[in-house]
PDB file of N, CA and C in Angstrom:
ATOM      1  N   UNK A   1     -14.372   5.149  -1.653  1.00  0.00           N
ATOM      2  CA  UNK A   1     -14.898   4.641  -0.406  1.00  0.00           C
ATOM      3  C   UNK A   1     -15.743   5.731   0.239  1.00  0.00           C
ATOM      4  N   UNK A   2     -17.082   5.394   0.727  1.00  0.00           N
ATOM      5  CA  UNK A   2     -17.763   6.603   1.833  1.00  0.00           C
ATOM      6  C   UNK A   2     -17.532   6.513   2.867  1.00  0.00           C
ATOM      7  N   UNK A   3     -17.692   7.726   3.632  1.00  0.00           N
ATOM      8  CA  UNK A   3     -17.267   7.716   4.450  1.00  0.00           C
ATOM      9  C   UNK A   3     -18.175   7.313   5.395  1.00  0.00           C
ATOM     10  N   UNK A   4     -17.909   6.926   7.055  1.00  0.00           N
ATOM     11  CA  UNK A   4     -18.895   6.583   7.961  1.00  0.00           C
ATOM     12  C   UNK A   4     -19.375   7.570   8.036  1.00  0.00           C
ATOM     13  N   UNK A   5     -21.395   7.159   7.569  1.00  0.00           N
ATOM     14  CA  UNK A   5     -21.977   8.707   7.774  1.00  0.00           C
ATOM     15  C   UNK A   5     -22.519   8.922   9.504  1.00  0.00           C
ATOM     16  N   UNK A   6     -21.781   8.181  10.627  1.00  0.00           N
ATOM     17  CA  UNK A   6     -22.337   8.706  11.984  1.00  0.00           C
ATOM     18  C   UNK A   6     -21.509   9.268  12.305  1.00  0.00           C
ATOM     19  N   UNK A   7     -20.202   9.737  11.715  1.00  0.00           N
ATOM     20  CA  UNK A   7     -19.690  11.008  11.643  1.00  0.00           C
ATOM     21  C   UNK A   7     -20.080  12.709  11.476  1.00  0.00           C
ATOM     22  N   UNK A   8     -20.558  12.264  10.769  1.00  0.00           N
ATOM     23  CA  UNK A   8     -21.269  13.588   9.536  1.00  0.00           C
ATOM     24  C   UNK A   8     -22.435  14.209  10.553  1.00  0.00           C
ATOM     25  N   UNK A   9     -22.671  15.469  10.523  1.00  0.00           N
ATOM     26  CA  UNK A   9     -21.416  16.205  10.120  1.00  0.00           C
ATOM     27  C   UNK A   9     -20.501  16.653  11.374  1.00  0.00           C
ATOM     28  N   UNK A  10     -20.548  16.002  12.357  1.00  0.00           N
ATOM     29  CA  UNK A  10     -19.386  16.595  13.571  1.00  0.00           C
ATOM     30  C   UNK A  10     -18.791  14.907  14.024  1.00  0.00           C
ATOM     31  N   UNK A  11     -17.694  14.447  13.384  1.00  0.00           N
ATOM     32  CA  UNK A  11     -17.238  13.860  13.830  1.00  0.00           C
ATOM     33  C   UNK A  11     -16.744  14.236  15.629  1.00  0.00           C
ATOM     34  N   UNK A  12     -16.133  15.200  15.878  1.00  0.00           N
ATOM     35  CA  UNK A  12     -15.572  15.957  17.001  1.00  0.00           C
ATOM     36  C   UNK A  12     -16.576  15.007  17.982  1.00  0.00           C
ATOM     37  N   UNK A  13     -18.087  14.982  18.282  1.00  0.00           N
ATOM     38  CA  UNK A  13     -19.059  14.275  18.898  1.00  0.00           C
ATOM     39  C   UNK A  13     -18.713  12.842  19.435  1.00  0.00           C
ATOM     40  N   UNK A  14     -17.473  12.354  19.170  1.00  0.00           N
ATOM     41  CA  UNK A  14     -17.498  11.142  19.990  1.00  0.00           C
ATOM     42  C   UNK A  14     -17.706  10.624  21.126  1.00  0.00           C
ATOM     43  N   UNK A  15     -17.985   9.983  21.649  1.00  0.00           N
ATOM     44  CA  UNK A  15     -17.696   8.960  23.391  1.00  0.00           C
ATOM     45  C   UNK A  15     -16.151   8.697  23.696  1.00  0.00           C
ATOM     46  N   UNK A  16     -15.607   9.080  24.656  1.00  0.00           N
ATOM     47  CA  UNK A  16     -14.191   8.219  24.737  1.00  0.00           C
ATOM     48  C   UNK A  16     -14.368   7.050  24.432  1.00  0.00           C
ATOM     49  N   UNK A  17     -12.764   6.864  23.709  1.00  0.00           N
ATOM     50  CA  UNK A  17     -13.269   5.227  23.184  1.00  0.00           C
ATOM     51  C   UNK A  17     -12.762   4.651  24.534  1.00  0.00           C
ATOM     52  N   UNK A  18     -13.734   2.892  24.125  1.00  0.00           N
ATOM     53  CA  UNK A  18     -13.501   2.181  25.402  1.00  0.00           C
ATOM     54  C   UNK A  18     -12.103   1.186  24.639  1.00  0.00           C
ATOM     55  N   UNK A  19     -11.732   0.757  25.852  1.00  0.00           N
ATOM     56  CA  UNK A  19     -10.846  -0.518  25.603  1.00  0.00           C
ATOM     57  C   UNK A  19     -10.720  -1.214  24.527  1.00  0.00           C
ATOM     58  N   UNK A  20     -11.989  -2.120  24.614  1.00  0.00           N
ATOM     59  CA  UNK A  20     -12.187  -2.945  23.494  1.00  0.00           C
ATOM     60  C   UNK A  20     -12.224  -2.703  22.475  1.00  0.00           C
ATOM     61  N   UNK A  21     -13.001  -1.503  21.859  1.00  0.00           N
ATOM     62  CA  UNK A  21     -13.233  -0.570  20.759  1.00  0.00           C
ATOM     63  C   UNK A  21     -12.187  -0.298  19.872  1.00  0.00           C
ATOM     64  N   UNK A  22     -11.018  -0.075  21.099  1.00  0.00           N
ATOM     65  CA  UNK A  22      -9.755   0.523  20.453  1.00  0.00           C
ATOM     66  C   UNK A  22      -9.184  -0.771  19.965  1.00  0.00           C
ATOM     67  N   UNK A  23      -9.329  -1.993  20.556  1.00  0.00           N
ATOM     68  CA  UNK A  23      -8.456  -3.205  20.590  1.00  0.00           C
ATOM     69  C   UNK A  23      -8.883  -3.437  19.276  1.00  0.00           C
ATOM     70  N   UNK A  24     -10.358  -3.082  19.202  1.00  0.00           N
ATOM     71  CA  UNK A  24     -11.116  -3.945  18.147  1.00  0.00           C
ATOM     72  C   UNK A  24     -10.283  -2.852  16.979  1.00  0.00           C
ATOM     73  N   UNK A  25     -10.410  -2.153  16.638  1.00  0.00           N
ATOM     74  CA  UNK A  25      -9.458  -0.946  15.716  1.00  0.00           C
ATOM     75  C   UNK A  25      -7.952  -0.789  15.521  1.00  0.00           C
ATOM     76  N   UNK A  26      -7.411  -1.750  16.355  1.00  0.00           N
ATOM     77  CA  UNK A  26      -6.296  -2.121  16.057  1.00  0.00           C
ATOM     78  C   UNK A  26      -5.281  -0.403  17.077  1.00  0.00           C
ATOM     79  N   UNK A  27      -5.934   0.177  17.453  1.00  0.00           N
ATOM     80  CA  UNK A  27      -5.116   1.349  18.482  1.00  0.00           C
ATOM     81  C   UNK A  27      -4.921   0.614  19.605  1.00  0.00           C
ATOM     82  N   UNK A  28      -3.439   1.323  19.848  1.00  0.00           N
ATOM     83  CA  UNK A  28      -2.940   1.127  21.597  1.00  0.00           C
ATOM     84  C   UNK A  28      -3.263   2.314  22.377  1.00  0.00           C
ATOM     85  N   UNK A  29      -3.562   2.357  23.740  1.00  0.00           N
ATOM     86  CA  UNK A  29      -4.060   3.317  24.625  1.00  0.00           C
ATOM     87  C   UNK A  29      -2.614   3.618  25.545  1.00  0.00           C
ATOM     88  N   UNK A  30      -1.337   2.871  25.136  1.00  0.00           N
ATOM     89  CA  UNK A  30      -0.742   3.351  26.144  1.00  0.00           C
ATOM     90  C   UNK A  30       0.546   4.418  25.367  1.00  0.00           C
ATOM     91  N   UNK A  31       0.611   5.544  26.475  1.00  0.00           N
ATOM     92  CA  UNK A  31       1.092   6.684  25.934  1.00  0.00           C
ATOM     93  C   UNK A  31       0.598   8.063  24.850  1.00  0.00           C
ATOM     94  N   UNK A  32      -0.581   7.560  24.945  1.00  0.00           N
ATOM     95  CA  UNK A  32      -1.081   8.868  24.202  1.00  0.00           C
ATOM     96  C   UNK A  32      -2.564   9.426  25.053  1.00  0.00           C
ATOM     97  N   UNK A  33      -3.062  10.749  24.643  1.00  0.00           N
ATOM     98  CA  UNK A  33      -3.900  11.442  25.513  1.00  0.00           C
ATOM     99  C   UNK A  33      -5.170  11.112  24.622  1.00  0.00           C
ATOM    100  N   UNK A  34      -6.361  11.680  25.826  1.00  0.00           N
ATOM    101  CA  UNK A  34      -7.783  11.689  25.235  1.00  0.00           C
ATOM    102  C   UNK A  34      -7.712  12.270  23.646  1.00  0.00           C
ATOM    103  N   UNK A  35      -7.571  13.226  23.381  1.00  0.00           N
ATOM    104  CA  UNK A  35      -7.538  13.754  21.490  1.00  0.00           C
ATOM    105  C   UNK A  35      -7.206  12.604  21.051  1.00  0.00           C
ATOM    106  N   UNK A  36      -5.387  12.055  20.953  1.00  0.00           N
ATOM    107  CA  UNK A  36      -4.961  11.728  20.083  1.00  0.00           C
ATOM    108  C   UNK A  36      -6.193  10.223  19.315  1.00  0.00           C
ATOM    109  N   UNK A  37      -6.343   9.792  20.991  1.00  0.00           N
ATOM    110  CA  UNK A  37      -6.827   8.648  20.903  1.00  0.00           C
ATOM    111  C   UNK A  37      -8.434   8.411  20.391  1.00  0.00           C
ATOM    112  N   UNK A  38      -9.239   9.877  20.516  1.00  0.00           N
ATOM    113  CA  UNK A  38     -11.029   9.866  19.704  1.00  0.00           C
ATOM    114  C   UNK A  38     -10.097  10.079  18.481  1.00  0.00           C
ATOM    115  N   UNK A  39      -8.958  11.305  17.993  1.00  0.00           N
ATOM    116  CA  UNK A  39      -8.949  11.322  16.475  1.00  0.00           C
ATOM    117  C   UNK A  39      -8.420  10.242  15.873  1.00  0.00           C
ATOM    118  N   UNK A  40      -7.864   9.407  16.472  1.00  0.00           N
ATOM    119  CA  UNK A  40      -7.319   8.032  15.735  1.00  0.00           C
ATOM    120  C   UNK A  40      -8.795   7.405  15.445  1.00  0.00           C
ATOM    121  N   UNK A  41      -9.400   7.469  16.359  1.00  0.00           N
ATOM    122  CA  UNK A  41     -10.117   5.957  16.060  1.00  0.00           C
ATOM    123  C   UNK A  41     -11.870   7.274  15.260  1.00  0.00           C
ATOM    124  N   UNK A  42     -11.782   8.250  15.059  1.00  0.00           N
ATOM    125  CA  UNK A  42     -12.421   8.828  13.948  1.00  0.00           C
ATOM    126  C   UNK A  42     -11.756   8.857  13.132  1.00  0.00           C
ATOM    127  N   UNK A  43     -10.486   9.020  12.757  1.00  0.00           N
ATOM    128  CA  UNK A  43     -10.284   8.370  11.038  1.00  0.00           C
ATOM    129  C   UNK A  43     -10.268   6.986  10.893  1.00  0.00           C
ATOM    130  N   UNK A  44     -10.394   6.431  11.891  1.00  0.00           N
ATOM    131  CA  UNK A  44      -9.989   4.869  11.415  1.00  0.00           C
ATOM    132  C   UNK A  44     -11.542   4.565  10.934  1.00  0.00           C
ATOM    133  N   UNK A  45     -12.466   5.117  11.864  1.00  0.00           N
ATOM    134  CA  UNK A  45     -14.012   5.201  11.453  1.00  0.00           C
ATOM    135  C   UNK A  45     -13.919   5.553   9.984  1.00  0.00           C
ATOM    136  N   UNK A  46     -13.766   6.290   9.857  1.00  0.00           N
ATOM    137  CA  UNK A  46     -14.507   7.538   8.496  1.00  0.00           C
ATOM    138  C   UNK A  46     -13.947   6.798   7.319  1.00  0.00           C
ATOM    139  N   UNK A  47     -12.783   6.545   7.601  1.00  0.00           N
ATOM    140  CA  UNK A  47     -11.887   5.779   6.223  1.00  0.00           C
ATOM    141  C   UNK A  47     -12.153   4.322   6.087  1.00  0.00           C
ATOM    142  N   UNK A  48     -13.155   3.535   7.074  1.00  0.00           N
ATOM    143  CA  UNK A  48     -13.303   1.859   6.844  1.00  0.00           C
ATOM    144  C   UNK A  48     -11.849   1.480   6.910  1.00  0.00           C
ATOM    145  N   UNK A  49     -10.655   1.970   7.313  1.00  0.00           N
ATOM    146  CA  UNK A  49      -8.944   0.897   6.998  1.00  0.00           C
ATOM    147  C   UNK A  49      -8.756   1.333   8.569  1.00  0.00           C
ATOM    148  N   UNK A  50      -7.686   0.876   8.908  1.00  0.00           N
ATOM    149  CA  UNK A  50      -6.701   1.181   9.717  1.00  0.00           C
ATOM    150  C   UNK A  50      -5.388   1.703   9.165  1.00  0.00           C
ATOM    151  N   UNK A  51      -4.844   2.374  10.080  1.00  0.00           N
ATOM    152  CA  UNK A  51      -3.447   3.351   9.671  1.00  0.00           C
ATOM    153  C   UNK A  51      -2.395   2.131   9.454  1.00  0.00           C
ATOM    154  N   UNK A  52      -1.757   2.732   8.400  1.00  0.00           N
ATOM    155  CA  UNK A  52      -1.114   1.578   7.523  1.00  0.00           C
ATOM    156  C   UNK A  52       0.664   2.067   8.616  1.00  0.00           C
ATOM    157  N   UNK A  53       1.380   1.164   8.911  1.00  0.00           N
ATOM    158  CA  UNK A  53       2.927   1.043   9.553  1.00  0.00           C
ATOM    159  C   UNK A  53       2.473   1.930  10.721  1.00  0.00           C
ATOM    160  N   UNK A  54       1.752   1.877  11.509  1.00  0.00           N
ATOM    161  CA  UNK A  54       1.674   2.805  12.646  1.00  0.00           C
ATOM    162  C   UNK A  54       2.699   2.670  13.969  1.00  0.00           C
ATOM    163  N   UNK A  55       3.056   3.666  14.112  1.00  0.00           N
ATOM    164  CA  UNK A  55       3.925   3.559  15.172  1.00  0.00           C
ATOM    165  C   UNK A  55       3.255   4.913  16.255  1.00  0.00           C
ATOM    166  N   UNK A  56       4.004   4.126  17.507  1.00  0.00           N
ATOM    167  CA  UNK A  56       3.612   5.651  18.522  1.00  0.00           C
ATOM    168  C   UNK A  56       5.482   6.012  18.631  1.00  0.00           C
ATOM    169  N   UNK A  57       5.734   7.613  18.359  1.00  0.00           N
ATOM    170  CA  UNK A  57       6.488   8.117  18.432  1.00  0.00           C
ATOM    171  C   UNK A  57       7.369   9.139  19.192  1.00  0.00           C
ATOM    172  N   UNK A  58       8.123   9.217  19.187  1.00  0.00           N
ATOM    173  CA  UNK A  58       8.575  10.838  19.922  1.00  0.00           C
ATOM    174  C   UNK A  58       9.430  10.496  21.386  1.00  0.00           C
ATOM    175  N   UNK A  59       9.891  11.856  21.659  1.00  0.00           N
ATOM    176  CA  UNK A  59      10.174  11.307  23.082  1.00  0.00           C
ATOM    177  C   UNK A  59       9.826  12.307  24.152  1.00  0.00           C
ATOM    178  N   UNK A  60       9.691  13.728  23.561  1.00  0.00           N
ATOM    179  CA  UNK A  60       9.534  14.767  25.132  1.00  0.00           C
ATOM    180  C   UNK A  60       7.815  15.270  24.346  1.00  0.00           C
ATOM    181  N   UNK A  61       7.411  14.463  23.210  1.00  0.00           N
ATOM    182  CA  UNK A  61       5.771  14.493  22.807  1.00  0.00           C
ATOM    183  C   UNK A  61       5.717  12.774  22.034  1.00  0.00           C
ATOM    184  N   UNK A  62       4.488  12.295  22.869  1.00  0.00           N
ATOM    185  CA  UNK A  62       4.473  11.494  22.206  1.00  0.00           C
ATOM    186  C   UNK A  62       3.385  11.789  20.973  1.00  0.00           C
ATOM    187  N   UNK A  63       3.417  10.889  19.848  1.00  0.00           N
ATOM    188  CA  UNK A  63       2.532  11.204  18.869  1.00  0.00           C
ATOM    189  C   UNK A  63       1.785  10.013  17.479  1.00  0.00           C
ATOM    190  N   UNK A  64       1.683   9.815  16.958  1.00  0.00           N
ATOM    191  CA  UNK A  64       1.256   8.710  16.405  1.00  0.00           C
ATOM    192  C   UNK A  64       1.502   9.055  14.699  1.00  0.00           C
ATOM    193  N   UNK A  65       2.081   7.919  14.095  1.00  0.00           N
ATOM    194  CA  UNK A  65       2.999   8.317  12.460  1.00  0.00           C
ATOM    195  C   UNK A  65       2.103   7.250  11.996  1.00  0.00           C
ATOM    196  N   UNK A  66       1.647   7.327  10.895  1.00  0.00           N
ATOM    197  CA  UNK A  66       1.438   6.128   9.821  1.00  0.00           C
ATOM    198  C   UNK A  66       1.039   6.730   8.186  1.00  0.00           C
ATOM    199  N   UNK A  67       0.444   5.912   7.451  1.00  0.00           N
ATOM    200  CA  UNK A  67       0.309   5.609   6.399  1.00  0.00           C
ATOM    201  C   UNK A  67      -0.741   6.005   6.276  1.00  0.00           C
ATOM    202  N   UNK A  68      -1.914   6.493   5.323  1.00  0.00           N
ATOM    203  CA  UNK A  68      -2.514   6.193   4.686  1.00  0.00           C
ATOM    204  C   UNK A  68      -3.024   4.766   3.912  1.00  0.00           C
ATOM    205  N   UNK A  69      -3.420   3.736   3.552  1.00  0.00           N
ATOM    206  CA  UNK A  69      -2.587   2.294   3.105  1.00  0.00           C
ATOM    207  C   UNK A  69      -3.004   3.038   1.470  1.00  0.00           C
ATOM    208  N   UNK A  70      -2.209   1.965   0.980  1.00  0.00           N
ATOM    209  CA  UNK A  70      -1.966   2.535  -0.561  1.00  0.00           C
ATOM    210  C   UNK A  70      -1.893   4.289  -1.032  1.00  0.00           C
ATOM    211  N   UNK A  71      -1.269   4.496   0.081  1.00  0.00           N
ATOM    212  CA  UNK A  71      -1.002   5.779  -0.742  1.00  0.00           C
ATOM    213  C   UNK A  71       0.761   6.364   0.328  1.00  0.00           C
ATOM    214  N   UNK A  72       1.375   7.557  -0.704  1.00  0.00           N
ATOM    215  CA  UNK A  72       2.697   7.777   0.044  1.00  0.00           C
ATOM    216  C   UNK A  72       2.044   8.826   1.478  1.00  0.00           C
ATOM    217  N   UNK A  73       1.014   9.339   1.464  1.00  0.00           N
ATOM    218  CA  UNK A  73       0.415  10.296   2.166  1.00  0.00           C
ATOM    219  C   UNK A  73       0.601   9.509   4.452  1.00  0.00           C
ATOM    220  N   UNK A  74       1.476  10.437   4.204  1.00  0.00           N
ATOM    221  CA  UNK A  74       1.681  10.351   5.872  1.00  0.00           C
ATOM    222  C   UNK A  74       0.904  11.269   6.914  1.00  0.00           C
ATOM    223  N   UNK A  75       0.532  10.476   8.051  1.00  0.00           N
ATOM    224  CA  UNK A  75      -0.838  11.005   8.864  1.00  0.00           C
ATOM    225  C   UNK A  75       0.593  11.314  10.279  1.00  0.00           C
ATOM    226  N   UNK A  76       0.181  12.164  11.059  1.00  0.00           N
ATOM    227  CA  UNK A  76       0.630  12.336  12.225  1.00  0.00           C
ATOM    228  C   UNK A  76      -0.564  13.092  13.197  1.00  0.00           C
ATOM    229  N   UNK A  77      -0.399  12.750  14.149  1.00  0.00           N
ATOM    230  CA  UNK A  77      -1.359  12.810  15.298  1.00  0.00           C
ATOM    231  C   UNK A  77      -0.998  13.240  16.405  1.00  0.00           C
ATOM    232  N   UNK A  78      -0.368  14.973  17.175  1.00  0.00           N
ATOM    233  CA  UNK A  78       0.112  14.823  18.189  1.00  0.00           C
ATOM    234  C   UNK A  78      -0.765  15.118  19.322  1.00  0.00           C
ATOM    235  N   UNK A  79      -0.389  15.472  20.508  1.00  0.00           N
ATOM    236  CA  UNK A  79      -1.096  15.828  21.497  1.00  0.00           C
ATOM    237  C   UNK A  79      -1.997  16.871  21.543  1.00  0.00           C
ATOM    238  N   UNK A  80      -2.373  17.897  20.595  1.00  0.00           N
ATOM    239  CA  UNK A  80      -3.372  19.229  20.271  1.00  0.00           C
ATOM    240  C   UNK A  80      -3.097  19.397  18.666  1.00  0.00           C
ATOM    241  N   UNK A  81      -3.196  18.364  17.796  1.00  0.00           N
ATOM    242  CA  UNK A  81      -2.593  18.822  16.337  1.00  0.00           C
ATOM    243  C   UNK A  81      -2.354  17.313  15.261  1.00  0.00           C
ATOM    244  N   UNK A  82      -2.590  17.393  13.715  1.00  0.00           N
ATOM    245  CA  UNK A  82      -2.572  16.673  13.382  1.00  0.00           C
ATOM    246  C   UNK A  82      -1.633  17.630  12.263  1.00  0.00           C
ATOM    247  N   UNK A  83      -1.301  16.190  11.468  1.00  0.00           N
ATOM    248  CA  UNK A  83      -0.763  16.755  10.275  1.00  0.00           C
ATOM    249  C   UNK A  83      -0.835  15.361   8.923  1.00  0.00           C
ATOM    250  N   UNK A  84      -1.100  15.832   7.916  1.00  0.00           N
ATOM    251  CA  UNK A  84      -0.666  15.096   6.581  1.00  0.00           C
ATOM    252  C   UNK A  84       0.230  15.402   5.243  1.00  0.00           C
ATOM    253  N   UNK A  85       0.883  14.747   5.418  1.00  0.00           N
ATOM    254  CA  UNK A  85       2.162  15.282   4.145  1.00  0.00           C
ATOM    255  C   UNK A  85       2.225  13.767   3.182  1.00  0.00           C
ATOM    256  N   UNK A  86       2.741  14.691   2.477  1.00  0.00           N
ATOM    257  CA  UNK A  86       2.968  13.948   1.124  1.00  0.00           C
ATOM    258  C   UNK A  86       4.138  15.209   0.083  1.00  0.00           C
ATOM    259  N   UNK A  87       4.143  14.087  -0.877  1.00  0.00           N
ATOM    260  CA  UNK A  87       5.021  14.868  -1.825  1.00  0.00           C
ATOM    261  C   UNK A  87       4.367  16.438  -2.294  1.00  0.00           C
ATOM    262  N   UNK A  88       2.945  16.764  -2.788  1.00  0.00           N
ATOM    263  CA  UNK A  88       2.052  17.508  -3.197  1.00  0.00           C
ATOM    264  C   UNK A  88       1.175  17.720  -2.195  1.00  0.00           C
ATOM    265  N   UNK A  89       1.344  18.015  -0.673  1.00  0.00           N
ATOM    266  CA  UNK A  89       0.360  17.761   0.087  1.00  0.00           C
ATOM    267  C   UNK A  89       0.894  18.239   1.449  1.00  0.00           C
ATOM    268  N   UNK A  90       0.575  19.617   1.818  1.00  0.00           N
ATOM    269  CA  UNK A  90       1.255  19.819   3.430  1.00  0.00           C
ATOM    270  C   UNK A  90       0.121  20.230   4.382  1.00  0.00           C
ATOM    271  N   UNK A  91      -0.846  19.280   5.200  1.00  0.00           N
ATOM    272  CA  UNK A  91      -2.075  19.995   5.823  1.00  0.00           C
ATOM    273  C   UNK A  91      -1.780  19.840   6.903  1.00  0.00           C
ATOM    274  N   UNK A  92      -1.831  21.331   7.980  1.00  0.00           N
ATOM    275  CA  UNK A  92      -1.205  20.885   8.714  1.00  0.00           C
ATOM    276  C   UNK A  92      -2.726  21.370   9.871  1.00  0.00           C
ATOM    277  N   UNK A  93      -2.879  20.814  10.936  1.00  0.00           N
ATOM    278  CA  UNK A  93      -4.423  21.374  11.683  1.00  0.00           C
ATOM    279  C   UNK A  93      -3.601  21.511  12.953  1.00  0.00           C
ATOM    280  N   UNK A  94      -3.440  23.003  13.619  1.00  0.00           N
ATOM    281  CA  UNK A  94      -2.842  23.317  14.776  1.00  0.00           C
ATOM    282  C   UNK A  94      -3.335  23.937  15.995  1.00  0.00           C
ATOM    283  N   UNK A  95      -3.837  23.644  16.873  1.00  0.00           N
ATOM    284  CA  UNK A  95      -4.988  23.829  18.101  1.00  0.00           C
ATOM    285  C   UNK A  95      -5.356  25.345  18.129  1.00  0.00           C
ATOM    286  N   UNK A  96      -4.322  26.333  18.006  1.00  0.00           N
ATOM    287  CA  UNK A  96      -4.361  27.798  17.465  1.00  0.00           C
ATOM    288  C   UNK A  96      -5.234  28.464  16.695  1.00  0.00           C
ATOM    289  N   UNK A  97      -5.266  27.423  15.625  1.00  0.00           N
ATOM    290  CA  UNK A  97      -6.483  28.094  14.067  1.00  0.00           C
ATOM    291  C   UNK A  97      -7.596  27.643  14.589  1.00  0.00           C
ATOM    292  N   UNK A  98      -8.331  26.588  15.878  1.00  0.00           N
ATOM    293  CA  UNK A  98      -9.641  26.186  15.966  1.00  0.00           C
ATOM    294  C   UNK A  98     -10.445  26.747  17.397  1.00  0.00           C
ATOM    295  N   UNK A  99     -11.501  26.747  17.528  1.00  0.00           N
ATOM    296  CA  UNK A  99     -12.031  27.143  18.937  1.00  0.00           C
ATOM    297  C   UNK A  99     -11.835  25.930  19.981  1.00  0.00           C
ATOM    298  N   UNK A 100     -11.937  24.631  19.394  1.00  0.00           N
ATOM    299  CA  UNK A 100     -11.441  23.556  20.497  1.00  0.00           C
ATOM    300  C   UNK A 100     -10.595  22.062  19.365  1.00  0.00           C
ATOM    301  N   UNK A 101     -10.584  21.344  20.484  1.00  0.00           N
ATOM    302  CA  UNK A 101     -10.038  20.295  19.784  1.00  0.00           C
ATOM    303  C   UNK A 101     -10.703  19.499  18.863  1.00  0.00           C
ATOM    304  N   UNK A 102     -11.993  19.491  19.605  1.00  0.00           N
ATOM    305  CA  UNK A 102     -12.798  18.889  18.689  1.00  0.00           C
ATOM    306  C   UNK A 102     -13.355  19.198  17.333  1.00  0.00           C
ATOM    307  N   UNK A 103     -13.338  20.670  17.082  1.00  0.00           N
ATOM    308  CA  UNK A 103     -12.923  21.492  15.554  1.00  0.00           C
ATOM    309  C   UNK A 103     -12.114  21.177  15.173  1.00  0.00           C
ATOM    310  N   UNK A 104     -10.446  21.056  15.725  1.00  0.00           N
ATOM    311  CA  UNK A 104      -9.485  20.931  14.547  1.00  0.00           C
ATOM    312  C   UNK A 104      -9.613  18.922  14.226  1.00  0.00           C
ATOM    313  N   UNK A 105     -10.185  18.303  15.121  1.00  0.00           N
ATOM    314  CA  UNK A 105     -10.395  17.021  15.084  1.00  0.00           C
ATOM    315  C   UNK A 105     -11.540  16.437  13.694  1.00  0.00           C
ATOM    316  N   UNK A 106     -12.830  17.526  13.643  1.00  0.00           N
ATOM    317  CA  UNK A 106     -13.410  17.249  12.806  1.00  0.00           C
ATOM    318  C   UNK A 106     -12.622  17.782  11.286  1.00  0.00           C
ATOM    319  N   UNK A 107     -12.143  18.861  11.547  1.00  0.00           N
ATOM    320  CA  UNK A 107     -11.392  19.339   9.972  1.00  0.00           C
ATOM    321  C   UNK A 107     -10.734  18.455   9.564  1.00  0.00           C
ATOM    322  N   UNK A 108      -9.200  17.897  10.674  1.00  0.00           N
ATOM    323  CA  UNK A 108      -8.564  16.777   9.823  1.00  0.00           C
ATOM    324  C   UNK A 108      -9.004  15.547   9.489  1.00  0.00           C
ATOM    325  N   UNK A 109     -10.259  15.137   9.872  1.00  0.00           N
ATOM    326  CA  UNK A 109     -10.765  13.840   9.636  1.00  0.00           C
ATOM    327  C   UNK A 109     -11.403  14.241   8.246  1.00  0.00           C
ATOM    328  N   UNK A 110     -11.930  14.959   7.852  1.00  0.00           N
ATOM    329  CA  UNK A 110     -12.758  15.701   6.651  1.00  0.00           C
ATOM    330  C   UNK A 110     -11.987  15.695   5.529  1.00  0.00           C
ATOM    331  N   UNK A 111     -10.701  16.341   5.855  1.00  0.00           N
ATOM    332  CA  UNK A 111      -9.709  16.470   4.788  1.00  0.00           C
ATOM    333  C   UNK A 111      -8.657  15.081   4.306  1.00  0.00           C
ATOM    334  N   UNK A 112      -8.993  14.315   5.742  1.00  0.00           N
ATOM    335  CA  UNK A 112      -8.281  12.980   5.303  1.00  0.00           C
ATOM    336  C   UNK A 112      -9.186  11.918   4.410  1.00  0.00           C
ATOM    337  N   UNK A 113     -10.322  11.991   4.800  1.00  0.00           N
ATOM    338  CA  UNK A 113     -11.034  11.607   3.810  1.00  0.00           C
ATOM    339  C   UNK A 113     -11.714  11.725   2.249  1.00  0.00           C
ATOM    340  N   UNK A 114     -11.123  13.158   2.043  1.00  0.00           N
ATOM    341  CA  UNK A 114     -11.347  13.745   0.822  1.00  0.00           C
ATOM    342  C   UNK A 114     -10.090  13.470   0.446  1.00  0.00           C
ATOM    343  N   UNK A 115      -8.809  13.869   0.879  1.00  0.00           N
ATOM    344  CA  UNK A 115      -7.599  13.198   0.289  1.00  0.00           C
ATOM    345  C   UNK A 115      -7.567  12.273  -0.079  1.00  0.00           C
ATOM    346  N   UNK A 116      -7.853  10.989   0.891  1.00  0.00           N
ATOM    347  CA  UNK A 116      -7.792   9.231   0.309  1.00  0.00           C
ATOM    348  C   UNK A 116      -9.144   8.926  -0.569  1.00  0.00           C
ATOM    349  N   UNK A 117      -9.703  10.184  -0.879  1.00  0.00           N
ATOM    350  CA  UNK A 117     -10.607   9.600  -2.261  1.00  0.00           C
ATOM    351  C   UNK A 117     -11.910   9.490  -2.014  1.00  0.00           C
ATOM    352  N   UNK A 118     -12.524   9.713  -0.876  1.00  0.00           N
ATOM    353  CA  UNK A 118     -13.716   9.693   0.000  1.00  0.00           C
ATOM    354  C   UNK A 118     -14.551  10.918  -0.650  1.00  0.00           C
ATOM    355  N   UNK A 119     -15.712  11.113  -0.223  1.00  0.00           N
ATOM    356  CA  UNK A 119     -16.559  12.045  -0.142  1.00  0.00           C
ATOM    357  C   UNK A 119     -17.063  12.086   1.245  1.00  0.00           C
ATOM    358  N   UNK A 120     -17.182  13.780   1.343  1.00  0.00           N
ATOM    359  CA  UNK A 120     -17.806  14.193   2.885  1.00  0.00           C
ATOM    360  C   UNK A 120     -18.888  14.752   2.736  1.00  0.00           C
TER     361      UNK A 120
END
């Protein structure tokens, strides 16, 4: 699958998403912050799917768990930080290693898409 090229090359560049946008993408807006909610809906961009069993999680952070679809590869999304695991697979992007959010936002979208088989 390619990826959405109005990503490329700074996904990080988004608009807050609006309402509808998100509705239309299948994201909920309630309980999570500005990040979680542009990096959800830039991988949901970049990858053409939506996050496969998504749940919003946690209780003293909220955060966002799902799927990859067809694959065991688990996405997490917290409030300054993403992560993907799998059996062979620990990437973890932590607000620390980047100059803003929107750096560690474009890395994990990059790497999630080269994982699920994409080209960037």
């Amino acid at each position: 699958m390619t990826p959405n090229p109005s990503l490329q090359p700074t996904c990080c560049g988004l608009r807050p998403p609006h309402a509808a946008e998100l509705k239309r993408l299948g994201i909920s807006m309630s309980q999570l912050n500005e990040f979680q909610l542009n990096c959800e809906k830039a991988l949901v961009s970049a990858l053409g799917i939506p996050i496969a069993d998504r749940k919003i999680a946690g209780v003293s952070e909220r955060y966002i768990a799902g799927f990859f679809p067809g694959t065991e590869l688990k996405i997490f999304i917290h409030v300054d930080g993403a992560e993907i695991m799998g059996r062979t697979v620990d990437e973890r992007f932590e607000h620390p290693d980047y100059d803003s959010l929107g750096q560690l936002q474009h890395a994990f979208v990059v790497k999630a898409v080269v994982l699920h088989g994409g080209n960037v």
